[in-house]
Protein backbone atom coordinates (compact mmCIF):
# COMPACT_ATOMS: atom_id res chain seq x y z
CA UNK A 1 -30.38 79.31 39.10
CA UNK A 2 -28.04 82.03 38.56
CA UNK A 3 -29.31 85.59 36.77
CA UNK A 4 -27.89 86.19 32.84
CA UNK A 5 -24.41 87.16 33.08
CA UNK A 6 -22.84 89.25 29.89
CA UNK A 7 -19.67 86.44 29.67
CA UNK A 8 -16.98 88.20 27.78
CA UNK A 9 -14.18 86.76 25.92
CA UNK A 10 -11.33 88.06 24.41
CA UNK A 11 -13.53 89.21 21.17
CA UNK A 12 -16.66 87.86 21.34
CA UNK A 13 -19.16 88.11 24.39
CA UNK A 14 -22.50 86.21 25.55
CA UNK A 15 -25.31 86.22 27.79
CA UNK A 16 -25.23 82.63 29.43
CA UNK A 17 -27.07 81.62 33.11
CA UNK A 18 -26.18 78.87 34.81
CA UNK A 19 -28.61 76.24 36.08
CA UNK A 20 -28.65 72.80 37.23
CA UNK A 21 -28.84 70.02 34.53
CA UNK A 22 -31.61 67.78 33.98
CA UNK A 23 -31.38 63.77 33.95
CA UNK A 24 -33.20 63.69 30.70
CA UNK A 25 -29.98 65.91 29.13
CA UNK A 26 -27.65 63.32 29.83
CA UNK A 27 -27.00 61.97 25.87
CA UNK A 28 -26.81 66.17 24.87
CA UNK A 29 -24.30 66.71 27.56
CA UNK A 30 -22.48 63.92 27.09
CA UNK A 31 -22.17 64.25 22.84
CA UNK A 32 -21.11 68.45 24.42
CA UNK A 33 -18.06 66.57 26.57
CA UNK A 34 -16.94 64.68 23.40
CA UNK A 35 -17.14 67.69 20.85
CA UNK A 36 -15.32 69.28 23.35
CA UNK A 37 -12.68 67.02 23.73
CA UNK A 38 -12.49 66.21 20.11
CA UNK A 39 -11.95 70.17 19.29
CA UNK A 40 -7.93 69.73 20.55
CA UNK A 41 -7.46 67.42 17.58
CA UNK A 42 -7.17 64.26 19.31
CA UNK A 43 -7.57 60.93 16.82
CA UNK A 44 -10.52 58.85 16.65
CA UNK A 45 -9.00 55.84 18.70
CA UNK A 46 -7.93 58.48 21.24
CA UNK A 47 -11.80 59.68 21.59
CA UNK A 48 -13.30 56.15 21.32
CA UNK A 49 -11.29 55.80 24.62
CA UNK A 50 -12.94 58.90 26.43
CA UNK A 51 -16.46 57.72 25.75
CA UNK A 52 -17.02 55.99 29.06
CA UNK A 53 -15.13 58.48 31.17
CA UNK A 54 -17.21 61.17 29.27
CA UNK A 55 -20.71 59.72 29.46
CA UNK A 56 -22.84 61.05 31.73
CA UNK A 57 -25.61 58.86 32.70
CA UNK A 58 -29.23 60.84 33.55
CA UNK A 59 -29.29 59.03 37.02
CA UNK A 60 -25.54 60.55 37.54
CA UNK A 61 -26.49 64.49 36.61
CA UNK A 62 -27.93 65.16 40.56
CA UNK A 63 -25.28 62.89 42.34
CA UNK A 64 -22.69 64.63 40.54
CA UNK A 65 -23.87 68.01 41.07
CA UNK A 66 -24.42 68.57 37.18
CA UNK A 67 -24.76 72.43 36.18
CA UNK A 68 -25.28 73.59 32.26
CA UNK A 69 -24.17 76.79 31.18
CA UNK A 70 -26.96 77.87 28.41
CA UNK A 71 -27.75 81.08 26.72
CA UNK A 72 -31.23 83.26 26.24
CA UNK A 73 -32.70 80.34 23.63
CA UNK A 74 -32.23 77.22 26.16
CA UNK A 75 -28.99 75.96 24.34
CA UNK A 76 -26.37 74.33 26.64
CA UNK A 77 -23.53 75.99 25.98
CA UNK A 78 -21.41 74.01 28.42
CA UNK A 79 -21.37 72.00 31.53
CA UNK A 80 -19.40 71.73 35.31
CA UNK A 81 -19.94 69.02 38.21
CA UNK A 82 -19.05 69.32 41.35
CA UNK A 83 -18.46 65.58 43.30
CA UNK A 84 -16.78 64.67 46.77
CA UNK A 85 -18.03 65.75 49.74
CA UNK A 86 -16.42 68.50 51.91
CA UNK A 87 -14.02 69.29 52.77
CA UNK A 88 -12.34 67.89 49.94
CA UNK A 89 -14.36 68.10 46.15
CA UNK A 90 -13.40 67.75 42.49
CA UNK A 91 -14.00 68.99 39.51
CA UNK A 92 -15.18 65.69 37.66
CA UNK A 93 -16.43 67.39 34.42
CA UNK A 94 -16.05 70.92 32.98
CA UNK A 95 -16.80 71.37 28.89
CA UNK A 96 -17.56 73.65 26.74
CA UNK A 97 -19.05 73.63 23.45
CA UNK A 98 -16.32 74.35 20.58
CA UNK A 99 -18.83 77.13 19.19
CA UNK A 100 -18.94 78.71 22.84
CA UNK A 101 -15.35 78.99 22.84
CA UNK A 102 -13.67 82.20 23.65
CA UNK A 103 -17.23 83.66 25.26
CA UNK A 104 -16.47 83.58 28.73
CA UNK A 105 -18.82 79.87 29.53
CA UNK A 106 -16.14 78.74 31.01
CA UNK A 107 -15.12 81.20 33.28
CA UNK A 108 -18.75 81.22 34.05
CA UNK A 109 -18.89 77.43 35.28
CA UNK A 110 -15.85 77.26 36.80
CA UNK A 111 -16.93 80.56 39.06
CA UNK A 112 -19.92 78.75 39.76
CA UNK A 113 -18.42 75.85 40.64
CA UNK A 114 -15.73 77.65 42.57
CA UNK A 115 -18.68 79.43 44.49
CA UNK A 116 -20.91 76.77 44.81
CA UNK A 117 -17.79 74.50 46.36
CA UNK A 118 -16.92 77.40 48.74
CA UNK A 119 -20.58 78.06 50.05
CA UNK A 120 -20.99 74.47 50.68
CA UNK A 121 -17.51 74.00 53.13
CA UNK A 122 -14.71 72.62 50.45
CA UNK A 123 -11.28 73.50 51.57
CA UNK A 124 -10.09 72.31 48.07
CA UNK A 125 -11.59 71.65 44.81
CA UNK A 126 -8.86 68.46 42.34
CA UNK A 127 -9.16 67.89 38.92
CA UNK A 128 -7.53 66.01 36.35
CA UNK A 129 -7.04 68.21 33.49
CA UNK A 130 -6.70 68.44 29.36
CA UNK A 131 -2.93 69.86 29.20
CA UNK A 132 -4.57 72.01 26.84
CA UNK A 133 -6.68 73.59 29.31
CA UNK A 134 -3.87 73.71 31.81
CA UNK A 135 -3.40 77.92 31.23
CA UNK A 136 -7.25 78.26 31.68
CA UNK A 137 -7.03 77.00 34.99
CA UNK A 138 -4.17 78.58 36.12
CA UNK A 139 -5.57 82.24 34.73
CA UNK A 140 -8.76 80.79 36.93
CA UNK A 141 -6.83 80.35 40.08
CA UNK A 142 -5.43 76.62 39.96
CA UNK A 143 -2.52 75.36 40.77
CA UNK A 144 -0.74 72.69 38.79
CA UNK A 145 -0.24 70.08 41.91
CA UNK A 146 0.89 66.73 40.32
CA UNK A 147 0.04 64.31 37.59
CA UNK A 148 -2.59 61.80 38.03
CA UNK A 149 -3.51 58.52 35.43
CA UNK A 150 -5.99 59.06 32.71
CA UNK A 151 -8.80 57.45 33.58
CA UNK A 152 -8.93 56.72 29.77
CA UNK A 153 -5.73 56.00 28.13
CA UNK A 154 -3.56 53.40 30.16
CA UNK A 155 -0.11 54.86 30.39
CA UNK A 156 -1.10 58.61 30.12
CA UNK A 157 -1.09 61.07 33.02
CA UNK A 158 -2.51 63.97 33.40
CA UNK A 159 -2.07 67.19 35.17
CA UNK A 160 -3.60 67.40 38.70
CA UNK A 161 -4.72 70.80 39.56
CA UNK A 162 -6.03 72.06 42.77
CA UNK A 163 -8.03 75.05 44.44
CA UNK A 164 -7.68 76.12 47.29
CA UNK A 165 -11.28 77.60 48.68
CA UNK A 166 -11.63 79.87 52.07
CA UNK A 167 -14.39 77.18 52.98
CA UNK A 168 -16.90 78.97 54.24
CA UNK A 169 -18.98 76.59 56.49
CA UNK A 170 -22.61 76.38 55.35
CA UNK A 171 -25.36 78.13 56.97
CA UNK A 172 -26.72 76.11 59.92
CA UNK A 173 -30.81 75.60 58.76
């Protein structure tokens, strides 16, 4: 578990700590990834297409490397996972609540994740991501790589961004 870390965004700021997620927050995590989603304005038949890519089952939250961003009073405020295995990973879900907007969260989880992905020997970190989100990442240190299918919506792509890490191998132990 990470300390508190004052998050700042561009007029608000936060105390949030990261820590890993719990099985038994897999429906409050999930309902976070869809309020997320849902905040860009996409329709309803759009969103009823993301609930399966966007569920996250409690017996998926370890495998997937499931970390929660939450603030002083225990509310999750967002959530990252890291999957793959070294030396290539991915970014399979980074949210953050509409209310936590504009705090810094996600800069928070996606340092973590960065770090976290680093310490354990990625070379790269690839997502798939929101084209709204596209100028987050890039301000974060992604590159815009490609397109990729949604794993959603048949005939959409996606932007494929990637990380480059300095892959520092993990400590022998």
């Amino acid at each position: 578990m990470t300390e508190p870390k004052q998050t700042q965004g561009t007029e608000r700021t936060h105390t949030a700590r990261i820590r890993p997620a719990r099985p038994e927050e897999a429906a409050e995590l999930s309902a976070l990834a869809l309020r997320s989603k849902a905040h860009w304005g996409y329709d309803a038949a759009f969103m009823a297409a993301c609930v399966d890519e966007l569920t996250l089952r409690p017996a998926d939250v370890e495998r997937r490397r499931t970390v929660v961003a939450e603030d002083p009073d225990g509310r999750v405020l967002g959530l990252a996972t890291l999957e793959g295995q070294p030396p290539a990973g991915e970014l399979g879900l980074m949210f953050v609540d509409p209310e936590a907007l504009g705090l810094g969260v996600g800069r928070l989880l996606f340092t973590h994740v960065r770090d976290t992905a680093d310490a354990g020997g990625f070379a790269t970190v690839h997502w798939a991501a929101d084209p709204n989100a596209v100028p987050f990442y890039e301000a974060m240190g992604g590159r815009h790589v490609g397109t990729i299918p949604s794993g959603s919506v048949p005939g959409r792509t996606l932007p494929l961004m990637e990380l480059r890490l300095r892959a520092t191998p993990p400590a022998a132990g």
